[in-house]
C-alpha atoms as a PDB file:
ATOM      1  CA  UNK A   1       0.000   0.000   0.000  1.00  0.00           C
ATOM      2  CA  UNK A   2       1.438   3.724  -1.143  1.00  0.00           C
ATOM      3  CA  UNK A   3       0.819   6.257   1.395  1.00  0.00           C
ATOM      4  CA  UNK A   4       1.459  10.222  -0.124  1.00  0.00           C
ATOM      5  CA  UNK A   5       3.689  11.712   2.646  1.00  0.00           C
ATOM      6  CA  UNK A   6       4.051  15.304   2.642  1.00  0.00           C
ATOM      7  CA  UNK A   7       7.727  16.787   3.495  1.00  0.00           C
ATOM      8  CA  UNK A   8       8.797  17.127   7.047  1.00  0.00           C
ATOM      9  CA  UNK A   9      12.208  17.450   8.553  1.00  0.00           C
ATOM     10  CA  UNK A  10      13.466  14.185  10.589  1.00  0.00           C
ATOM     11  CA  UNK A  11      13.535  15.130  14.417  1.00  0.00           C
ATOM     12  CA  UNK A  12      14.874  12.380  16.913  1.00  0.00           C
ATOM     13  CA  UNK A  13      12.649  11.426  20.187  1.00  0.00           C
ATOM     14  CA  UNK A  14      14.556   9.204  22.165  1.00  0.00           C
ATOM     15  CA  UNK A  15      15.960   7.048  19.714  1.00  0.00           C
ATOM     16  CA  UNK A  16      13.208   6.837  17.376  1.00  0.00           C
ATOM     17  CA  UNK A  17      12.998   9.044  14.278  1.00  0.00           C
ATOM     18  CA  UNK A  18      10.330  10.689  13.362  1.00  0.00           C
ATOM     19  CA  UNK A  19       9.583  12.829  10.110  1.00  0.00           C
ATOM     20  CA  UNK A  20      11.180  13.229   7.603  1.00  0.00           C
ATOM     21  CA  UNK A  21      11.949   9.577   4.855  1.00  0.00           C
ATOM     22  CA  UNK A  22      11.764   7.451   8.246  1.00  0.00           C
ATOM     23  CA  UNK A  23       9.110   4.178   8.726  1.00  0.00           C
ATOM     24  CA  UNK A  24       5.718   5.578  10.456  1.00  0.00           C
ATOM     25  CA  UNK A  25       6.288   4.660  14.418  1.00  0.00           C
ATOM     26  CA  UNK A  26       3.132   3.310  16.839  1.00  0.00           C
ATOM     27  CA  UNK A  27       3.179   3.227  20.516  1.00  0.00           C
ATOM     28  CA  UNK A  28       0.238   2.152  22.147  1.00  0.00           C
ATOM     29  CA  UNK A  29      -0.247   1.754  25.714  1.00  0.00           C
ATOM     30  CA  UNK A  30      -1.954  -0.674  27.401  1.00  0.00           C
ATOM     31  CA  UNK A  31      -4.486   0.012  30.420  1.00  0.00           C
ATOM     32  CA  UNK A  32      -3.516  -2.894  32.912  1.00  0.00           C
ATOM     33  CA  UNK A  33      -1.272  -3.045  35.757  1.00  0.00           C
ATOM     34  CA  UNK A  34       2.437  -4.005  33.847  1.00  0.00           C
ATOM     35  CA  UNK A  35       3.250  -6.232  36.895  1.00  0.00           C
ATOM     36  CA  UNK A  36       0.522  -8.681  35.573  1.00  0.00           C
ATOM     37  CA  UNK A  37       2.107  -9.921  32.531  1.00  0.00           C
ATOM     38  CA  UNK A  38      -0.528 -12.215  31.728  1.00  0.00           C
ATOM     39  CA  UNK A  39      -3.469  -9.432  31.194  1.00  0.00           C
ATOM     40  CA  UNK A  40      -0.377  -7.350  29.829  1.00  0.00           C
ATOM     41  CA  UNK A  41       0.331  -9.410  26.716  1.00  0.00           C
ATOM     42  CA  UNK A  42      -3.448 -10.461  26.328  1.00  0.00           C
ATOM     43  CA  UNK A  43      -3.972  -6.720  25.958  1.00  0.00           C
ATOM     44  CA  UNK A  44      -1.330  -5.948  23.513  1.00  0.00           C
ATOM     45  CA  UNK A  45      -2.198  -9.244  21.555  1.00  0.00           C
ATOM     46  CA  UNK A  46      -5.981  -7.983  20.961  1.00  0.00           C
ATOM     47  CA  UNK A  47      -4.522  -4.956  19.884  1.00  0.00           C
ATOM     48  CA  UNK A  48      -2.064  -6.320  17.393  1.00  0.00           C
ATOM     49  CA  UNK A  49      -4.723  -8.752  15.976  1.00  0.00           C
ATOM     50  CA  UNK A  50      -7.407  -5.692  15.625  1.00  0.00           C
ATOM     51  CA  UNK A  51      -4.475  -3.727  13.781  1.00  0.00           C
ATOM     52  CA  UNK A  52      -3.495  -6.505  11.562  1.00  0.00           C
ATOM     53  CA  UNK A  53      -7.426  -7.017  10.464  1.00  0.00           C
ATOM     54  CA  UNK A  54      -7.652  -3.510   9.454  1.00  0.00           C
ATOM     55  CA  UNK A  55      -4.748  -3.497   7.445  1.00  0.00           C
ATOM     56  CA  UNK A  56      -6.051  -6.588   5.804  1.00  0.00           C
ATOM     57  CA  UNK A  57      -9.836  -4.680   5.563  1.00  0.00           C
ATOM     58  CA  UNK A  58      -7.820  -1.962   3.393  1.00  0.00           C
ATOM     59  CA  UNK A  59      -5.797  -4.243   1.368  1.00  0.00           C
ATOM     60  CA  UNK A  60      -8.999  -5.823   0.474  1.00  0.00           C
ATOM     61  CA  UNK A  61     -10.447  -2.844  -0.467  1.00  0.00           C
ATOM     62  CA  UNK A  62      -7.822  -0.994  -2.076  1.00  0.00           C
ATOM     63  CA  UNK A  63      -7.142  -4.305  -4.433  1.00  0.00           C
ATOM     64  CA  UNK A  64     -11.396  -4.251  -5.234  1.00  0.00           C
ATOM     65  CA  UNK A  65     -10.940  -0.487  -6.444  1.00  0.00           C
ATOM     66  CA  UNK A  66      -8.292  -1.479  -8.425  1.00  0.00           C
ATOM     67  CA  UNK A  67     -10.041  -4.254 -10.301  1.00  0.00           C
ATOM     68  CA  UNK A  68     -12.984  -2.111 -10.928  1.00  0.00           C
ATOM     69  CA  UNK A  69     -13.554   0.073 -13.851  1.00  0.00           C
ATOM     70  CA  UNK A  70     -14.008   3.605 -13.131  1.00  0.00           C
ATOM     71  CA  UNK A  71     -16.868   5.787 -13.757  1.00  0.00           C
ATOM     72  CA  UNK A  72     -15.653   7.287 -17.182  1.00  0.00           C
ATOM     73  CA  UNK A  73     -14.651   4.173 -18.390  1.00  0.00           C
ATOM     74  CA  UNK A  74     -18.183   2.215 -17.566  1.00  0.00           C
ATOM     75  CA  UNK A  75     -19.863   5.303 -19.343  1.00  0.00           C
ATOM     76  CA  UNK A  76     -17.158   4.719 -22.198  1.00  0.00           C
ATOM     77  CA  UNK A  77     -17.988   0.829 -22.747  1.00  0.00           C
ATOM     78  CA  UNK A  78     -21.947   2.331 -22.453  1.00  0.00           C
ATOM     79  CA  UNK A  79     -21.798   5.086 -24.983  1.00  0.00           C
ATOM     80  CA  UNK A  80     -19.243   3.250 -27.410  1.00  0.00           C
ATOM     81  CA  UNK A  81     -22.039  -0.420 -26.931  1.00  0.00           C
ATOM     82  CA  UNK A  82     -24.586   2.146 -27.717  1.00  0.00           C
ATOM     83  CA  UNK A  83     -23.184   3.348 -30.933  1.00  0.00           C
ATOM     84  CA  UNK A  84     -22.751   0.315 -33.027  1.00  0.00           C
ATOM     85  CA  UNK A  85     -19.196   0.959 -33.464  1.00  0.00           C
ATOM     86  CA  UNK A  86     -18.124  -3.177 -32.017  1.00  0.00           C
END
């Protein structure tokens, strides 16, 4: 998938760059105590698994625009069927 990035200048938060030609960085946080490690990771699994089925959700879609004709083009096919010109 092609995102359009505008410009930006590259600025460095602790380690991690942001800006500028550098991957796109997540943090999440989770809302349990860390000391339970169990409720930790099944927190941080749910939301890896709900980001991973929206990225699949746009791939879908993006790849079912892309095998569709466009507007112009169906009215195209229409007008050019309509004229006898096969």
């Amino acid at each position: 998938m092609n995102v359009v990035r505008r410009k930006s200048i590259p600025v460095n938060v602790g380690g991690v760059v942001i800006g500028g030609a550098a991957p796109i960085a997540v943090q999440t946080m989770t809302k349990t105590d860390t000391r339970d490690v169990k409720a930790t990771l099944r927190q941080i699994h749910e939301q890896v698994r709900k980001s991973v089925e929206r990225d699949r959700q746009a791939q879908k879609m993006q790849n079912e625009l892309a095998q569709k004709p466009s507007r112009w083009r169906r009215f195209v096919h229409y007008v050019w069927g309509r004229s006898g010109r096969r």
